[in-house]
Protein backbone atom coordinates (compact mmCIF):
# COMPACT_ATOMS: atom_id res chain seq x y z
CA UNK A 1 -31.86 -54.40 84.55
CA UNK A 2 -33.54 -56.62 86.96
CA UNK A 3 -34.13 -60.52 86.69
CA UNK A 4 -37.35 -61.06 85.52
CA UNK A 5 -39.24 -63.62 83.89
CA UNK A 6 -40.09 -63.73 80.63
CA UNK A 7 -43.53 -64.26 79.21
CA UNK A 8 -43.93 -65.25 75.54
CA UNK A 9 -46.19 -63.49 73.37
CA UNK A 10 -47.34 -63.31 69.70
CA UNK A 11 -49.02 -60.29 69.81
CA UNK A 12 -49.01 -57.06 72.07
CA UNK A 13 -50.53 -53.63 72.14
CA UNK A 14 -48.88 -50.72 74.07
CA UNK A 15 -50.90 -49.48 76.91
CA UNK A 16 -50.19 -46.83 79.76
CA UNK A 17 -47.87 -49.56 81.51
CA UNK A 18 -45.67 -49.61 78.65
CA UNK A 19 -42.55 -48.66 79.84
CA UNK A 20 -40.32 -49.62 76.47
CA UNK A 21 -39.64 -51.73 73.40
CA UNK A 22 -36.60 -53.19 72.56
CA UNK A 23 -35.02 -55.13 70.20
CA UNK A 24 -34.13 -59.04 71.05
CA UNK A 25 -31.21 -60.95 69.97
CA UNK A 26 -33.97 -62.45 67.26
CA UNK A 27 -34.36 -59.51 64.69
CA UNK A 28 -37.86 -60.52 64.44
CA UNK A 29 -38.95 -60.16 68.01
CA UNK A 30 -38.70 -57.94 70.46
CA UNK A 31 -38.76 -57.25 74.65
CA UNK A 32 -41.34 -55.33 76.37
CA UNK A 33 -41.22 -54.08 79.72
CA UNK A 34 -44.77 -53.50 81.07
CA UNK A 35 -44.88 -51.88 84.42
CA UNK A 36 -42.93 -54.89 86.87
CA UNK A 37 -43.89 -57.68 83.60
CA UNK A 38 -40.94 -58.60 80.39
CA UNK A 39 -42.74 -59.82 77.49
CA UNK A 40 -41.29 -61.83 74.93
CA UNK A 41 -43.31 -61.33 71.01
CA UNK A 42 -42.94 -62.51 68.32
CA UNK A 43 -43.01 -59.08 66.13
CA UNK A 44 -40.44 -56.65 65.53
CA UNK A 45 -41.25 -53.26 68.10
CA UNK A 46 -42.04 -51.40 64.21
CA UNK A 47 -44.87 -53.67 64.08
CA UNK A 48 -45.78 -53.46 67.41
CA UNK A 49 -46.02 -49.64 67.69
CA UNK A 50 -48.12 -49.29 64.29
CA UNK A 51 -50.26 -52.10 65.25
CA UNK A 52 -50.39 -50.56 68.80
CA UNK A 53 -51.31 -46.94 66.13
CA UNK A 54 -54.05 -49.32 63.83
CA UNK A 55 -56.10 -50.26 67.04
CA UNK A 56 -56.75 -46.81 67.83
CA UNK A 57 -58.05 -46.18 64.30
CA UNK A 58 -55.02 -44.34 62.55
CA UNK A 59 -51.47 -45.70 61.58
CA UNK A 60 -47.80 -45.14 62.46
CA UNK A 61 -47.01 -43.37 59.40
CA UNK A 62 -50.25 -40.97 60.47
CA UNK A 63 -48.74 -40.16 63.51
CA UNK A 64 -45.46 -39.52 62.01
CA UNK A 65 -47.01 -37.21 59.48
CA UNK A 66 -48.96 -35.36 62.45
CA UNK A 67 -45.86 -34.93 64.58
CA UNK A 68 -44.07 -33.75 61.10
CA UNK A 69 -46.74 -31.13 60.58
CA UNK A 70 -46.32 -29.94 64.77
CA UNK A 71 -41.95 -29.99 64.95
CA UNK A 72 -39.70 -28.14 62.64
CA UNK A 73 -37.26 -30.91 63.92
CA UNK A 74 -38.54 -34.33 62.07
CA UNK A 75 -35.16 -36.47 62.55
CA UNK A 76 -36.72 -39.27 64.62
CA UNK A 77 -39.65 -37.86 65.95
CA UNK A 78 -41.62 -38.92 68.92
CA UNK A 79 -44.93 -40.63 68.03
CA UNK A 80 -48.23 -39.82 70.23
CA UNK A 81 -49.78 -43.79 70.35
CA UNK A 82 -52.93 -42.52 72.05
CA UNK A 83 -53.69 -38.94 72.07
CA UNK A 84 -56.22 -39.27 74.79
CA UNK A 85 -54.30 -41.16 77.09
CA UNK A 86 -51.26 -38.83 76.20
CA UNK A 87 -48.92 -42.34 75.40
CA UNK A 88 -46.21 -41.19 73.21
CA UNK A 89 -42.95 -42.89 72.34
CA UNK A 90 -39.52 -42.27 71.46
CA UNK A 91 -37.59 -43.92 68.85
CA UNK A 92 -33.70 -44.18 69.56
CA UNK A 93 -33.03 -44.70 65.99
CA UNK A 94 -34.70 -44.53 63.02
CA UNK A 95 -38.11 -46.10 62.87
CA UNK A 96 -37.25 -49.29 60.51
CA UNK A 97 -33.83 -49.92 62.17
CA UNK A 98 -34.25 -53.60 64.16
CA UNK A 99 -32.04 -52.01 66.98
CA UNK A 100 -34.29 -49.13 67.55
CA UNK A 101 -36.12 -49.19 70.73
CA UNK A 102 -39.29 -47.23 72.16
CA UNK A 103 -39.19 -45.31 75.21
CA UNK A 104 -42.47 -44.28 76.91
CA UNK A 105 -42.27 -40.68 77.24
CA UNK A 106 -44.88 -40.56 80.36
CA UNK A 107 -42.85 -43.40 82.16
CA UNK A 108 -39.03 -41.66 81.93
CA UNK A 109 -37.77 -39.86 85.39
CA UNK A 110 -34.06 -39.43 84.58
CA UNK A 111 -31.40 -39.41 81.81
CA UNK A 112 -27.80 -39.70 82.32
CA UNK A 113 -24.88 -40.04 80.00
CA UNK A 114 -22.50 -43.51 80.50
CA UNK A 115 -19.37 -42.80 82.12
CA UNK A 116 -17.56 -44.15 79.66
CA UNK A 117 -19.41 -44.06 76.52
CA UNK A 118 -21.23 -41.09 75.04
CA UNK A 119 -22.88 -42.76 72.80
CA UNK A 120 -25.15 -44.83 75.36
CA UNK A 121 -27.63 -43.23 77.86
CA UNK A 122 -28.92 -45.10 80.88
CA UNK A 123 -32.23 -44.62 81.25
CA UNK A 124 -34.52 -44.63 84.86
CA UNK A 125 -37.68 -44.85 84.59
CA UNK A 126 -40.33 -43.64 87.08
CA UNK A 127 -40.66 -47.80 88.63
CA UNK A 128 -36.73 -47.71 89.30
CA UNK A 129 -36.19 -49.99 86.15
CA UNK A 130 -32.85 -48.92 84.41
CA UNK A 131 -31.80 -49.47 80.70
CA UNK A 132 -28.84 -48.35 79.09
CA UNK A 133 -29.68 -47.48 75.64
CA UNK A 134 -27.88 -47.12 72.11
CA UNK A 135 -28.11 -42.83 72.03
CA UNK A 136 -26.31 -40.55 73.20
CA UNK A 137 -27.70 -38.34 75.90
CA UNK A 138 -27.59 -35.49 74.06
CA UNK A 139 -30.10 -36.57 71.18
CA UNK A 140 -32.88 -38.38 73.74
CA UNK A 141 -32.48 -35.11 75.24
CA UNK A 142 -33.89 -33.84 71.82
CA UNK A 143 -36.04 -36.49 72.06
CA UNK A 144 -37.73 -35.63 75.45
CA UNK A 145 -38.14 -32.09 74.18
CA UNK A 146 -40.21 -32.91 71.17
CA UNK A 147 -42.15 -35.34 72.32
CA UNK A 148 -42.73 -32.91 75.54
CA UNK A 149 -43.74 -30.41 72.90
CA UNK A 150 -46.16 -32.91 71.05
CA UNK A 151 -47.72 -34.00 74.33
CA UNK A 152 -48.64 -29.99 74.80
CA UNK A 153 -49.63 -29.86 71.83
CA UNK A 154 -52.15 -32.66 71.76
CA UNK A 155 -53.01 -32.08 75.36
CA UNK A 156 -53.83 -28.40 75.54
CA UNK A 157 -57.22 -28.27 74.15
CA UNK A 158 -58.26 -30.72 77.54
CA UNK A 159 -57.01 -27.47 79.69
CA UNK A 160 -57.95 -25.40 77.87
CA UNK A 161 -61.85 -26.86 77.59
């Protein structure tokens, strides 16, 4: 990661620029990385993602139940924030867990295993930012697959007219 600096925020809604969510030191916050902008709130990234789910007039456990209905596979699945915009977002753990983080599914460019620890993945996104994050690369693999699938799947009916 890069040296940025922080802004402090209480409140935050994930827009195309959202490149991630994180989890802070503070269980009760989280970091957001926003295009070349870090973000400091004051809400856990649960809370952010089903607020960021509310103000588009449904709710994160909606989505899940949507994606449910769309993937045989429903361990973690990715959740579509804005159909329309095609914003979805992958958890790397289970939803409720304070270490899980959000990955933008439109923003990722490249996935690589650690060279010394399978169980972490660094992550490059499509702005050069890097992150090395608590999966394996095996299961965000899995990740990018489903939530590839429930982009289609949302997205088709714009081709499609």
């Amino acid at each position: 990661m890069t040296s940025r600096s922080i802004q402090k925020i209480q409140h935050y809604t994930i827009n195309a620029k959202t490149l991630m969510i994180c989890p802070d030191v503070d269980p009760h916050q989280c970091l957001i990385y926003e295009g070349e902008d870090l973000y400091l709130c004051e809400s856990t990234s649960f809370n952010i993602v089903d607020q960021s789910c509310m103000s588009r007039g449904t709710t994160l456990d909606g989505r899940r139940q949507a994606v449910k209905s769309i993937l045989e596979n429903k361990h973690k699945p990715p959740i579509p924030i804005d159909t329309e915009k095609g914003l979805i977002f992958m958890p790397t753990k289970i939803m409720r867990d304070v270490e899980c983080a959000w990955i933008s599914y439109n923003h990722l460019h490249k996935v690589d295993a650690h060279p010394s620890d399978p169980s972490i993945s660094n992550i490059t996104f499509a702005n050069g930012l890097t992150y090395e994050a608590i999966v394996s690369k095996k299961q965000l693999t899995k990740q990018i697959v489903m939530a590839g699938h429930v982009f289609g799947h949302f997205k088709k009916g714009s081709f499609l007219g």
